[in-house]
C-alpha atoms as a PDB file:
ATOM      1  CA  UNK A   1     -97.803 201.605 142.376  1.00  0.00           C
ATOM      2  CA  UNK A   2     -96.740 204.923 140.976  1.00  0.00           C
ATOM      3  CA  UNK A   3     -93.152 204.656 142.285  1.00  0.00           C
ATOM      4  CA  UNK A   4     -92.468 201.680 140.922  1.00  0.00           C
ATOM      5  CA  UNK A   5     -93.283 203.161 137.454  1.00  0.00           C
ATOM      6  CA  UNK A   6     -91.004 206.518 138.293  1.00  0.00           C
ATOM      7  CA  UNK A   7     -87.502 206.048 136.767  1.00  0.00           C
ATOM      8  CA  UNK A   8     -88.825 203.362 133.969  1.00  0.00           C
ATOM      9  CA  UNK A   9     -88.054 205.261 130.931  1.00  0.00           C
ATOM     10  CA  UNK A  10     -84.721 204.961 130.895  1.00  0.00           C
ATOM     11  CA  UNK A  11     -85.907 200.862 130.636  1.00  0.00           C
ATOM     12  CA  UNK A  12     -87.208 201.639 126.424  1.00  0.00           C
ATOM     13  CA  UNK A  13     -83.719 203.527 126.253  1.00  0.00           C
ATOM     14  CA  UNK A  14     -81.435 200.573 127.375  1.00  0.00           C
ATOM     15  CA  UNK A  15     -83.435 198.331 125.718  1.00  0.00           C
ATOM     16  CA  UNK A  16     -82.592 199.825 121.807  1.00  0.00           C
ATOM     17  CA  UNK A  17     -78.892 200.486 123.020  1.00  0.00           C
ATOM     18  CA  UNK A  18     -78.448 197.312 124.448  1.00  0.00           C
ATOM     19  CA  UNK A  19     -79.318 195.543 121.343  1.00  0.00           C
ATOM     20  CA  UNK A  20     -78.052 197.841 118.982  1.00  0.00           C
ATOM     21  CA  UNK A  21     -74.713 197.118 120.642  1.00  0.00           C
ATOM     22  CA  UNK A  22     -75.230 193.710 120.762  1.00  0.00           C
ATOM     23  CA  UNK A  23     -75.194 193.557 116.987  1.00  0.00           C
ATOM     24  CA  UNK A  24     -72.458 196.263 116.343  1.00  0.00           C
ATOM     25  CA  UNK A  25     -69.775 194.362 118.844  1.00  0.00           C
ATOM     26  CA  UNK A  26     -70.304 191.187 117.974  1.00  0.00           C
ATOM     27  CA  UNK A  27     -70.187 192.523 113.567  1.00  0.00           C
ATOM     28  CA  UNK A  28     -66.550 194.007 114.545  1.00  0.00           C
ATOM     29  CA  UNK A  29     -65.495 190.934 116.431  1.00  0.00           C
ATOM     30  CA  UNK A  30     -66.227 188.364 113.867  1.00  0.00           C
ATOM     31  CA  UNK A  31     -64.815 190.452 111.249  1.00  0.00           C
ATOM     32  CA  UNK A  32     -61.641 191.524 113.715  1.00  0.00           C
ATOM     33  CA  UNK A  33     -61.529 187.502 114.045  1.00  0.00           C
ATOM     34  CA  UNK A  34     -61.057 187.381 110.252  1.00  0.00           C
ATOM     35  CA  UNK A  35     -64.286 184.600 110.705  1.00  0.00           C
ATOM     36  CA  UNK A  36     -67.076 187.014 108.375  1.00  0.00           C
ATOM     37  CA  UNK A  37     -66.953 189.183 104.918  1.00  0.00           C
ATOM     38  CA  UNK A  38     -66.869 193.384 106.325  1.00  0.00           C
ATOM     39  CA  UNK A  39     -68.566 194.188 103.654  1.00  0.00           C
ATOM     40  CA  UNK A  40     -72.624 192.895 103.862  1.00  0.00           C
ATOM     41  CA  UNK A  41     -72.346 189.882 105.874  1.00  0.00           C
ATOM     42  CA  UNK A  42     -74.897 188.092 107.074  1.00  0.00           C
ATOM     43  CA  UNK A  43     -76.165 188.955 110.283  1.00  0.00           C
ATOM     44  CA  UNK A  44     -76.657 185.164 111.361  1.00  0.00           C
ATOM     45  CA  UNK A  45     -72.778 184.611 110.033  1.00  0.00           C
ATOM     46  CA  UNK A  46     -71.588 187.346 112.750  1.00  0.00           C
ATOM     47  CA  UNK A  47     -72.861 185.274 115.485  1.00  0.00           C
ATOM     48  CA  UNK A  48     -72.171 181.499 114.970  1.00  0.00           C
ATOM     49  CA  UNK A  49     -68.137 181.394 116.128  1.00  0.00           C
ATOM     50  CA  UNK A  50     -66.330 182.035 119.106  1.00  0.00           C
ATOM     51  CA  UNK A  51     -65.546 183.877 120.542  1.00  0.00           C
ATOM     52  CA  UNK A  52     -68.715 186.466 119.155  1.00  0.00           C
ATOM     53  CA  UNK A  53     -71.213 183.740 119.517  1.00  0.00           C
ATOM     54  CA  UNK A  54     -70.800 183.904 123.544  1.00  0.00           C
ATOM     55  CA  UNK A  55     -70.725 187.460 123.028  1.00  0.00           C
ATOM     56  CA  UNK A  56     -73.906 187.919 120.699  1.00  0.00           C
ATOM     57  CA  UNK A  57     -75.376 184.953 123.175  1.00  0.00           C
ATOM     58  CA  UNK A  58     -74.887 187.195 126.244  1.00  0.00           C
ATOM     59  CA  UNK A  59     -76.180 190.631 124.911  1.00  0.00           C
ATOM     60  CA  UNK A  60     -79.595 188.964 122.873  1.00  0.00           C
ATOM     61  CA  UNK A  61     -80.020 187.439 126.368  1.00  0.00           C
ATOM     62  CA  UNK A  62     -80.015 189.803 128.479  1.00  0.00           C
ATOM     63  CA  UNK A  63     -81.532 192.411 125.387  1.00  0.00           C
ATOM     64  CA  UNK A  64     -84.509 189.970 126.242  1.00  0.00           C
ATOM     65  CA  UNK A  65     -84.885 190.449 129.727  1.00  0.00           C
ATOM     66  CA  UNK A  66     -84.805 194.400 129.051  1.00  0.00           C
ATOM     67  CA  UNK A  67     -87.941 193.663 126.432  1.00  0.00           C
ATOM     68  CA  UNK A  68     -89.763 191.772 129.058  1.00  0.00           C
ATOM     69  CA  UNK A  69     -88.923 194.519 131.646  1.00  0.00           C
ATOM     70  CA  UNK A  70     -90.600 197.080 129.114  1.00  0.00           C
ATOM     71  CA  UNK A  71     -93.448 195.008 128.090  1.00  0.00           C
ATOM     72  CA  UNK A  72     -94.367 194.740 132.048  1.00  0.00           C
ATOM     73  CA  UNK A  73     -93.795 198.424 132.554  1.00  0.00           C
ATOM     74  CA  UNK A  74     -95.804 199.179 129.494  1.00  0.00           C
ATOM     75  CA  UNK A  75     -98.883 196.679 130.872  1.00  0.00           C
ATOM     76  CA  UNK A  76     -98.677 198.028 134.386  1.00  0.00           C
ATOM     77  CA  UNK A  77     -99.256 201.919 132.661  1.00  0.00           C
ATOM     78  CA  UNK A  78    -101.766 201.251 130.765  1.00  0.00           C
ATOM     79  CA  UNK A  79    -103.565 199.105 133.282  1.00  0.00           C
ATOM     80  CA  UNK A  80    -103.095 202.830 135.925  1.00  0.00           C
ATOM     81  CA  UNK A  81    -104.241 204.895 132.967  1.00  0.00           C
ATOM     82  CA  UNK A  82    -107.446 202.269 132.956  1.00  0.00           C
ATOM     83  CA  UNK A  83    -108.176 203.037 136.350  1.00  0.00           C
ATOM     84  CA  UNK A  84    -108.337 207.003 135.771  1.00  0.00           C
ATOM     85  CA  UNK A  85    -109.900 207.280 131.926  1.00  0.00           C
ATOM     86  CA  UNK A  86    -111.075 204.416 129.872  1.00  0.00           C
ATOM     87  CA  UNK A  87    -108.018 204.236 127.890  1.00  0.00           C
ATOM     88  CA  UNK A  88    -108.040 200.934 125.942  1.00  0.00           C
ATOM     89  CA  UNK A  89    -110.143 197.425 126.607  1.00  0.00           C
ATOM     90  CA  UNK A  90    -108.281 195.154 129.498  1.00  0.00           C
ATOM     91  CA  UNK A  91    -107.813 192.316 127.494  1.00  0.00           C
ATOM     92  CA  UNK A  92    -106.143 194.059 124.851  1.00  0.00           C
ATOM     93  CA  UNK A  93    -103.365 195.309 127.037  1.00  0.00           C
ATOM     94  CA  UNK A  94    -103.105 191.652 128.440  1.00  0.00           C
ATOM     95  CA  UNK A  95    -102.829 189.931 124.680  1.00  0.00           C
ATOM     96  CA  UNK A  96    -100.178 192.628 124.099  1.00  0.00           C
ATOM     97  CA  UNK A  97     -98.656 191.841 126.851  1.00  0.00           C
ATOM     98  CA  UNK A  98     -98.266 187.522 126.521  1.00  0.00           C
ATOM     99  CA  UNK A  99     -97.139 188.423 122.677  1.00  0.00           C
ATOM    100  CA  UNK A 100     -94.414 191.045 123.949  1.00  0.00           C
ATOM    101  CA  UNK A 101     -93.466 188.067 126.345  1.00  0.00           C
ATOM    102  CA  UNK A 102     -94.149 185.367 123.902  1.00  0.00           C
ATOM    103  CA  UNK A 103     -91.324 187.640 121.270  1.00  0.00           C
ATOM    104  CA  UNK A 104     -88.634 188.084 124.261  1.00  0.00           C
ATOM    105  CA  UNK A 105     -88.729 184.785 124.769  1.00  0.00           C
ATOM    106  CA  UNK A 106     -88.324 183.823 121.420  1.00  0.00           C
ATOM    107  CA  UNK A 107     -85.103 186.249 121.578  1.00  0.00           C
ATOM    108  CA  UNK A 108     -83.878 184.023 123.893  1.00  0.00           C
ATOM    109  CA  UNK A 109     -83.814 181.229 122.098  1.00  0.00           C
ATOM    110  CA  UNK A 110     -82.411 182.687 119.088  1.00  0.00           C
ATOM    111  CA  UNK A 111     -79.719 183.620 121.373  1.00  0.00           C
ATOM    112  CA  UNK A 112     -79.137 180.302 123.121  1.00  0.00           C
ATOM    113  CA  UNK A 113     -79.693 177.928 120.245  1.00  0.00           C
ATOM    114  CA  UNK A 114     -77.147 179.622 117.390  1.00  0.00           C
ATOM    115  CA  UNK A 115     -76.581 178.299 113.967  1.00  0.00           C
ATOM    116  CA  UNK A 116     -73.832 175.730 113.359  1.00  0.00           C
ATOM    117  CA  UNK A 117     -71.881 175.090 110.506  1.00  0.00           C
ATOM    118  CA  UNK A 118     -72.183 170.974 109.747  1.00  0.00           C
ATOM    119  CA  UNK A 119     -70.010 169.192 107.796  1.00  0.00           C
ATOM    120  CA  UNK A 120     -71.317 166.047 106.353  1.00  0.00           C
ATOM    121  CA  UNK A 121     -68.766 163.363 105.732  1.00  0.00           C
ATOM    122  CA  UNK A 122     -69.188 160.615 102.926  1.00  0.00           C
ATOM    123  CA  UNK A 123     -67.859 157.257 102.851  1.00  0.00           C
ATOM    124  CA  UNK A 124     -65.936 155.983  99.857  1.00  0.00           C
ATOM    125  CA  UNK A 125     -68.193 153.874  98.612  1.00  0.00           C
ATOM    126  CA  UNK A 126     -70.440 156.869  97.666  1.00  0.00           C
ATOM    127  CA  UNK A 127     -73.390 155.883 100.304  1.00  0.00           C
ATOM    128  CA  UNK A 128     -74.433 158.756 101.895  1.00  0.00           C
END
């Protein structure tokens, strides 16, 4: 068990820079791309066109794997720590646990499922 959990830290690390950079390249693409404002644009506006979107899709994506990763190394120390000291109840490391899972794969789906711009046609006769 113990050398599965040697070497995990650097999991946290990748984690933050992964995602950080996953909001910083896809910002200077859009606005490279002419497609957002540079100055305070919003962060759902940096994200919707290509070629950013597959970008931004891509990095959220995998940014979620890399939160489940260290929501499953975080579960499995606490759960050793358990076995040595009483170091917090069971089922609290298990709730926090399905609700780190439950927000990865929520960044998923805010990665797969982007916002789109709609354009809503009328007809001449003014009937919507």
């Amino acid at each position: 068990m113990l050398c599965f959990l040697k070497g995990m830290a650097f999991v946290p690390f990748l984690l933050v820079t992964w995602s950080s950079a996953a909001f910083i390249i896809s910002y200077v693409v859009a606005v490279l791309s002419g497609h957002v404002n540079p100055f305070l644009p919003y962060i759902s506006d940096t994200g919707t066109t290509p070629p950013e979107s597959g970008i931004f899709g891509f990095m959220i994506n995998f940014s979620a794997f890399l939160g489940a990763a260290t929501m499953y190394t975080r579960y499995k120390i606490v759960e050793k720590q358990n076995q040595t000291s009483y170091f917090s109840t069971p089922v609290f490391n298990l709730v926090s646990l399905v609700l780190g899972l439950v927000g990865c794969i929520g960044m998923g789906i805010v990665a797969n499922f982007q916002s789109v711009t709609l354009r809503i046609s009328t007809e001449l006769n003014g009937d919507i």
